[in-house]
N, C-alpha and C. Protein backbone atom coordinates (compact mmCIF):
# COMPACT_ATOMS: atom_id res chain seq x y z
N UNK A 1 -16.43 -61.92 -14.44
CA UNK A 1 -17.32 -62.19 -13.33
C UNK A 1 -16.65 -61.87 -12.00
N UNK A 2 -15.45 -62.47 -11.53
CA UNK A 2 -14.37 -62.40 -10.82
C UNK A 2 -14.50 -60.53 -10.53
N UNK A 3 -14.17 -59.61 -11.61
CA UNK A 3 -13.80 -58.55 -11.38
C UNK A 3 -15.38 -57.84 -11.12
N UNK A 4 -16.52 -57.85 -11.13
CA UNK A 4 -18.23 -57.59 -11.30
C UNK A 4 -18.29 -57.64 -9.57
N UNK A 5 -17.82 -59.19 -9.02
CA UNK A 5 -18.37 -59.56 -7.76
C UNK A 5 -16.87 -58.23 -6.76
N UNK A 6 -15.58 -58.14 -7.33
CA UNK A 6 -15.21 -57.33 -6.54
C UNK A 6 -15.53 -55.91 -6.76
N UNK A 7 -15.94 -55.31 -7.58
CA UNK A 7 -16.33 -54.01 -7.55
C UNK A 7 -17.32 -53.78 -6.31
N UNK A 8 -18.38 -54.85 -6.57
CA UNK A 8 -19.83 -54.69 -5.85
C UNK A 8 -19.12 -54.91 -4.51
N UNK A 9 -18.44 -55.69 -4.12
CA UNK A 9 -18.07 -55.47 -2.73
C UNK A 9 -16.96 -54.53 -2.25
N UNK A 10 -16.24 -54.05 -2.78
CA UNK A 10 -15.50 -52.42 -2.87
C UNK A 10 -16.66 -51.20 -2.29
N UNK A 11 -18.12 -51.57 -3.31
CA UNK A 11 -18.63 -50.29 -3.38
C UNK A 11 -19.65 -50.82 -1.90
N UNK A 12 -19.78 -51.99 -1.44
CA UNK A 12 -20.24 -52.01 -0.35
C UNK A 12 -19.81 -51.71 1.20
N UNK A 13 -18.32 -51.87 1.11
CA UNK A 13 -17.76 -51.71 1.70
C UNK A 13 -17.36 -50.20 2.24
N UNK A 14 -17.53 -49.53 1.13
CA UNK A 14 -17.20 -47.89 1.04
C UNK A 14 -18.87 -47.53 1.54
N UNK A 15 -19.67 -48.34 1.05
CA UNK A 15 -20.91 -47.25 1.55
C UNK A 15 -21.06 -48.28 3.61
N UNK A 16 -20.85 -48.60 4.03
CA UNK A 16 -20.80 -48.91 5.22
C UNK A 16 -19.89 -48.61 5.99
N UNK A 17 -18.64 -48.22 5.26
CA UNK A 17 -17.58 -47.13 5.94
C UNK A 17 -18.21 -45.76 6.46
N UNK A 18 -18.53 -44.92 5.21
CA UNK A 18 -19.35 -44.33 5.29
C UNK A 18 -20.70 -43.96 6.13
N UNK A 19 -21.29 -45.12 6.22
CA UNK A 19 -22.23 -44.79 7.37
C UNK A 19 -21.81 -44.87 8.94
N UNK A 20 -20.80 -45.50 8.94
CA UNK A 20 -20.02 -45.72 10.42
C UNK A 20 -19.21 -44.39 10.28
N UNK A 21 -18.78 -43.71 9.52
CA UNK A 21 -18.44 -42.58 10.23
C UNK A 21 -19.66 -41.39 10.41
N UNK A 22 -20.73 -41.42 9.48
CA UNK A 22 -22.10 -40.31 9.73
C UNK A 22 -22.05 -40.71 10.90
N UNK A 23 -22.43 -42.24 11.23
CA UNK A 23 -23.39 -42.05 12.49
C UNK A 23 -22.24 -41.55 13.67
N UNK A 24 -21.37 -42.43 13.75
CA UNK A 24 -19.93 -41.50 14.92
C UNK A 24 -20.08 -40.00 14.72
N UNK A 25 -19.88 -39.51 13.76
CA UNK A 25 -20.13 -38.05 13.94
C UNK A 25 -21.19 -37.28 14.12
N UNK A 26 -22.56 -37.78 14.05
CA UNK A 26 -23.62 -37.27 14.59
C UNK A 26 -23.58 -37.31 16.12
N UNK A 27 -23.00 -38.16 16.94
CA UNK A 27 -23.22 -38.68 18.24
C UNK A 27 -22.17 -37.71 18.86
N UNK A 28 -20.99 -36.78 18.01
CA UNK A 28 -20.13 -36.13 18.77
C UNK A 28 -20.72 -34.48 18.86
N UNK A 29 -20.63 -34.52 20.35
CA UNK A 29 -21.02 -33.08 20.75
C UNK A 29 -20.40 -31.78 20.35
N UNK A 30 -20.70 -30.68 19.99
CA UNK A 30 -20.07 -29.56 19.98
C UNK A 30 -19.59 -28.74 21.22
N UNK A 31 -18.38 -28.29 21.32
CA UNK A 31 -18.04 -27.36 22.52
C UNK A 31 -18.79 -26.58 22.37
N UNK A 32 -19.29 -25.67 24.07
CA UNK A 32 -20.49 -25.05 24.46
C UNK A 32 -19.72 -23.08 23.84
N UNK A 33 -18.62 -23.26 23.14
CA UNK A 33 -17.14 -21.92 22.45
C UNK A 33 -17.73 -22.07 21.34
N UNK A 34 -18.46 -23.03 20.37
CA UNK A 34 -18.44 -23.19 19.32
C UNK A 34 -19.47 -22.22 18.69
N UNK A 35 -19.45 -21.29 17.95
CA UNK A 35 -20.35 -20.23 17.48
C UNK A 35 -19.62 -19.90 16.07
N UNK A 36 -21.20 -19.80 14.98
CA UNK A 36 -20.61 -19.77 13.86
C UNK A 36 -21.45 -18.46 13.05
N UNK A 37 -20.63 -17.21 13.37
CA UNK A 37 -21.15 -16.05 12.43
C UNK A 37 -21.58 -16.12 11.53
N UNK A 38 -21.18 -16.71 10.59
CA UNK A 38 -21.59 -16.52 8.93
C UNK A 38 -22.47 -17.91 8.68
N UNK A 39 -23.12 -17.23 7.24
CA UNK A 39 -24.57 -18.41 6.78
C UNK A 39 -24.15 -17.73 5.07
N UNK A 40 -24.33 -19.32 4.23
CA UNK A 40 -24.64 -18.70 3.67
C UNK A 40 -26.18 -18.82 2.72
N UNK A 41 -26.18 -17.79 1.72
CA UNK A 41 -27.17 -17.08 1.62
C UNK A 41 -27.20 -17.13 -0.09
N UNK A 42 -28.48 -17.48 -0.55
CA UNK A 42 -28.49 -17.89 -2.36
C UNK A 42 -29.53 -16.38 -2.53
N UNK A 43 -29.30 -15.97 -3.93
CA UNK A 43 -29.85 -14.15 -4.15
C UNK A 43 -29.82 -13.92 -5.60
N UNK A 44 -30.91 -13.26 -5.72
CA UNK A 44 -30.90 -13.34 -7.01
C UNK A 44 -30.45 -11.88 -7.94
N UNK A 45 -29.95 -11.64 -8.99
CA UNK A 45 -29.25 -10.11 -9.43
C UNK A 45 -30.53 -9.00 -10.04
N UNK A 46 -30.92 -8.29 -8.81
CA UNK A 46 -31.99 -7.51 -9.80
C UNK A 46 -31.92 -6.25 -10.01
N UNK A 47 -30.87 -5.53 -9.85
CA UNK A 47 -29.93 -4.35 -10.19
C UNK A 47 -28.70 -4.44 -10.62
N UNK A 48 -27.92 -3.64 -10.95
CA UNK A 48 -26.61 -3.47 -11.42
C UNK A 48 -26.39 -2.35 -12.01
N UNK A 49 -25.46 -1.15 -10.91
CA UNK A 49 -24.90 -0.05 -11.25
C UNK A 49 -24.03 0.05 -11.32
N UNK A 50 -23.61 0.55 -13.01
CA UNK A 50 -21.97 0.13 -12.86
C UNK A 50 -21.45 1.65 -12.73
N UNK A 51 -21.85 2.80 -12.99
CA UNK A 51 -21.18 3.67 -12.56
C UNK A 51 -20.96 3.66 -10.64
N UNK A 52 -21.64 3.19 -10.30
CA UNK A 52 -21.42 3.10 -8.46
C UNK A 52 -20.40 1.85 -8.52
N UNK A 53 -20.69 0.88 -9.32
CA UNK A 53 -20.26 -0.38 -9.22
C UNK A 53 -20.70 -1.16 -8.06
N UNK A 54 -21.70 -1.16 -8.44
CA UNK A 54 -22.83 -1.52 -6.84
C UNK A 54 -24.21 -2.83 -7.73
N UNK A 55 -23.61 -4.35 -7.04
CA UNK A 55 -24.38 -5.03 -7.73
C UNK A 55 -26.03 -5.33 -6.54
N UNK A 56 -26.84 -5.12 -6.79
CA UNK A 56 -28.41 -5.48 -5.66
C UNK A 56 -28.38 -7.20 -6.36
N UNK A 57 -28.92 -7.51 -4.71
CA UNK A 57 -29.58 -9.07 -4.96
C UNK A 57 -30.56 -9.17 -4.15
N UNK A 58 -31.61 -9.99 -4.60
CA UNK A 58 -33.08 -9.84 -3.53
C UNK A 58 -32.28 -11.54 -3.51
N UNK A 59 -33.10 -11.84 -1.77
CA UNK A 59 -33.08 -13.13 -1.21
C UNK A 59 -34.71 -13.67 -1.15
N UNK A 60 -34.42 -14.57 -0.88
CA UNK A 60 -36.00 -14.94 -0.55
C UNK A 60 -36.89 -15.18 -0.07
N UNK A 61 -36.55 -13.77 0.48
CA UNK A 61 -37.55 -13.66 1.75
C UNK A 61 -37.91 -12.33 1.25
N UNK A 62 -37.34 -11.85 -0.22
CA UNK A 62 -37.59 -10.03 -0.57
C UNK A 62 -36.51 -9.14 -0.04
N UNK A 63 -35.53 -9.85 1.15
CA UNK A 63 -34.27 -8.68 1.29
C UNK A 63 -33.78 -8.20 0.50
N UNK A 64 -33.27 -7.06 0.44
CA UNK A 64 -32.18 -6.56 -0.81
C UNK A 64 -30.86 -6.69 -0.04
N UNK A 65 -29.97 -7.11 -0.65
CA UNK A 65 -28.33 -6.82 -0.35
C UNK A 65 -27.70 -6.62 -1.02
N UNK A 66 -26.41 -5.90 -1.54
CA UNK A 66 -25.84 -5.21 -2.16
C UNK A 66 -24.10 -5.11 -1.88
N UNK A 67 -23.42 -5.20 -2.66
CA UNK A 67 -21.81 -5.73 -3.00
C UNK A 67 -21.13 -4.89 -3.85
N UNK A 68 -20.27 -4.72 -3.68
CA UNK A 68 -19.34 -3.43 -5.05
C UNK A 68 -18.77 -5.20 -5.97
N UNK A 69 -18.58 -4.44 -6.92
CA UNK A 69 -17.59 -5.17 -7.98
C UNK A 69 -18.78 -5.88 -8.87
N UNK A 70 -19.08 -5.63 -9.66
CA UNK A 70 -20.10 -5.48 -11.00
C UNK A 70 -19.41 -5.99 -12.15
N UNK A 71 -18.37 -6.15 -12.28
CA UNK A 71 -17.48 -6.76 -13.82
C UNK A 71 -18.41 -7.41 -14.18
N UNK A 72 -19.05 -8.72 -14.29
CA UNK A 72 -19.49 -9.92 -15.17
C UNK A 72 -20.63 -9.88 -14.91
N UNK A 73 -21.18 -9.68 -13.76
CA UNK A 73 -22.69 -9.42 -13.22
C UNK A 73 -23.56 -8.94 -14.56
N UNK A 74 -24.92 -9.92 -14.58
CA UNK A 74 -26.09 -9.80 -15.14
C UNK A 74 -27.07 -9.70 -14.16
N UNK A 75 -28.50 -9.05 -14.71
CA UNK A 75 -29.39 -9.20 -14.23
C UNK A 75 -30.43 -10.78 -14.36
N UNK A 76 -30.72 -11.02 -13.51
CA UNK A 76 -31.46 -12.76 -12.91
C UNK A 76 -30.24 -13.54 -12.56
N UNK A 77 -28.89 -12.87 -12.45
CA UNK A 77 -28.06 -14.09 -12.34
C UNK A 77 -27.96 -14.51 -10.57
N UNK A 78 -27.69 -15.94 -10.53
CA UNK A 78 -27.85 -16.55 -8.86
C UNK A 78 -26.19 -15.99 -8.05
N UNK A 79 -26.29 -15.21 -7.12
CA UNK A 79 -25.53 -15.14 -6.52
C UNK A 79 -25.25 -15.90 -5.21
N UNK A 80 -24.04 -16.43 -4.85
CA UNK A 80 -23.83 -17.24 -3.30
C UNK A 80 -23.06 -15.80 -2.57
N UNK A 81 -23.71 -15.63 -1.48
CA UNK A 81 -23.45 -14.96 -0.46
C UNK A 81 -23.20 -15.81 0.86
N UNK A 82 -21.60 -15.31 1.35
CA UNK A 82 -21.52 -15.56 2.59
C UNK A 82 -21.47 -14.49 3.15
N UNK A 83 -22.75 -14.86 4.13
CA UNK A 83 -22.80 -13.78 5.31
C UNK A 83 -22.28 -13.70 6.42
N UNK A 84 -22.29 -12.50 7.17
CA UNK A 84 -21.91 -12.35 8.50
C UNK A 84 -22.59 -12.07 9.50
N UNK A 85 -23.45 -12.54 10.13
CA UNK A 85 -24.49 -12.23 11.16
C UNK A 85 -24.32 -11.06 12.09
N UNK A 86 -22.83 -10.69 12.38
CA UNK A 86 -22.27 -10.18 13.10
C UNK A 86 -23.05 -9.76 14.28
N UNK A 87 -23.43 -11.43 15.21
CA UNK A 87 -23.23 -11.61 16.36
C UNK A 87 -24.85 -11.59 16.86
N UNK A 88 -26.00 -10.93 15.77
CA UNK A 88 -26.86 -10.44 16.17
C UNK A 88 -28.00 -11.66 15.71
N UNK A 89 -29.41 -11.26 16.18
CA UNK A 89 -30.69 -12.14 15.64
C UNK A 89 -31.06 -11.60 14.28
N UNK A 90 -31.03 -10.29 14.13
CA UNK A 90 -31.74 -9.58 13.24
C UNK A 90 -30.65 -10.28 12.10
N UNK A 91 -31.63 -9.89 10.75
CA UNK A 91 -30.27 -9.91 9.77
C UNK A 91 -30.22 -8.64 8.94
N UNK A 92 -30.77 -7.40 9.59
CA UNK A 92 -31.07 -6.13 9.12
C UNK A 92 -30.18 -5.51 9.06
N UNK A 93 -29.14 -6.11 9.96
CA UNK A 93 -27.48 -5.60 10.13
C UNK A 93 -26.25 -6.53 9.32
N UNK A 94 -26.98 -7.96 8.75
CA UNK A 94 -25.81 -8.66 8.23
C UNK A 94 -25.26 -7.98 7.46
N UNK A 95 -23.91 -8.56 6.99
CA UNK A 95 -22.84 -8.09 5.76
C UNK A 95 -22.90 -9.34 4.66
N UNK A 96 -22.12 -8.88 3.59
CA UNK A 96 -21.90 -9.76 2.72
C UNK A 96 -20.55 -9.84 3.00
N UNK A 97 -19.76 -11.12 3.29
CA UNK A 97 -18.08 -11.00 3.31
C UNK A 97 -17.98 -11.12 1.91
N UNK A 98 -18.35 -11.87 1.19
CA UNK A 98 -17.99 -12.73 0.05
C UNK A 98 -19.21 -13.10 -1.05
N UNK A 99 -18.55 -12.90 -2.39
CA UNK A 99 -20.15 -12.86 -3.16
C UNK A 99 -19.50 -13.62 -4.62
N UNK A 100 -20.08 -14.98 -4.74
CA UNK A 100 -19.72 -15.74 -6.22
C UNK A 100 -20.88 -16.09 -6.95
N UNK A 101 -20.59 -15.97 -7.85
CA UNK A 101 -21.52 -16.52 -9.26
C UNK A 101 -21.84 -17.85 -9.30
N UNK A 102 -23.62 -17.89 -8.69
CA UNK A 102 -23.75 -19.48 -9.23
C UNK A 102 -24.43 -19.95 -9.96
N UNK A 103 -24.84 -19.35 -11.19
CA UNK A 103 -25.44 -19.35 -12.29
C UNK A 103 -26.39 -18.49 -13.09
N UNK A 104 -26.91 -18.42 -13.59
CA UNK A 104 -28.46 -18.00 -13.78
C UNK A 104 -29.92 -18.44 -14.05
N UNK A 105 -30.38 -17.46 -14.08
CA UNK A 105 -31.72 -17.30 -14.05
C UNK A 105 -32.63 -17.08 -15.05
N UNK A 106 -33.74 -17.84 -15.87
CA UNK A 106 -34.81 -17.26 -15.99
C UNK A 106 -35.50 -16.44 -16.21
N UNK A 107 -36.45 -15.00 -16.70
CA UNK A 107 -36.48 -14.12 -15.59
C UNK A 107 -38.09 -14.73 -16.37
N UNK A 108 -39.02 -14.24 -15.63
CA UNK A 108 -40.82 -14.60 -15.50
C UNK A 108 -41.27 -13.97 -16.20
């Protein structure tokens, strides 16, 4: 019983820690320097050329984007893309820096 009543107040204690630091950190401002290029970006595998070694991923919005290095790549599989905005509104110009496997897919 003894050990029941201290867990529950351990785990109360941790979730009110917890909210005292969300809310402190919601209330702290960002420097007006602070700018963040990259987003990232979930895509799905609906090409794969391995003689180019050129893997396509549609996003979902219908973009296509496209990455070298094809080793393990399937088609429907979920790719994580971090992008690079590089600086602009459009994303007609983004890059892919970085491209990992985050599961698969389905296909319809």
């Amino acid at each position: 019983m003894k050990t029941t009543i201290t867990v529950i107040i351990t785990i109360i204690v941790a979730i009110v820690a917890c909210m005292l630091c969300t809310a402190m950190n919601a209330n702290t401002e960002q420097p007006a320097t602070c700018e963040r290029n990259t987003y990232a970006l979930t895509a799905k595998v609906v090409e794969i050329d391995r003689e180019r070694d050129i893997v396509t991923c549609e996003d979902y919005n219908g973009n296509l984007w496209e990455f070298f290095g094809c080793e393990d790549w399937e088609i429907n599989d979920c790719a994580s893309l971090l992008m690079d905005n590089r600086g602009t509104e459009s994303v007609h110009d983004d890059t892919i820096t970085h491209a990992r496997y985050s599961g698969w897919t389905l296909s319809k």
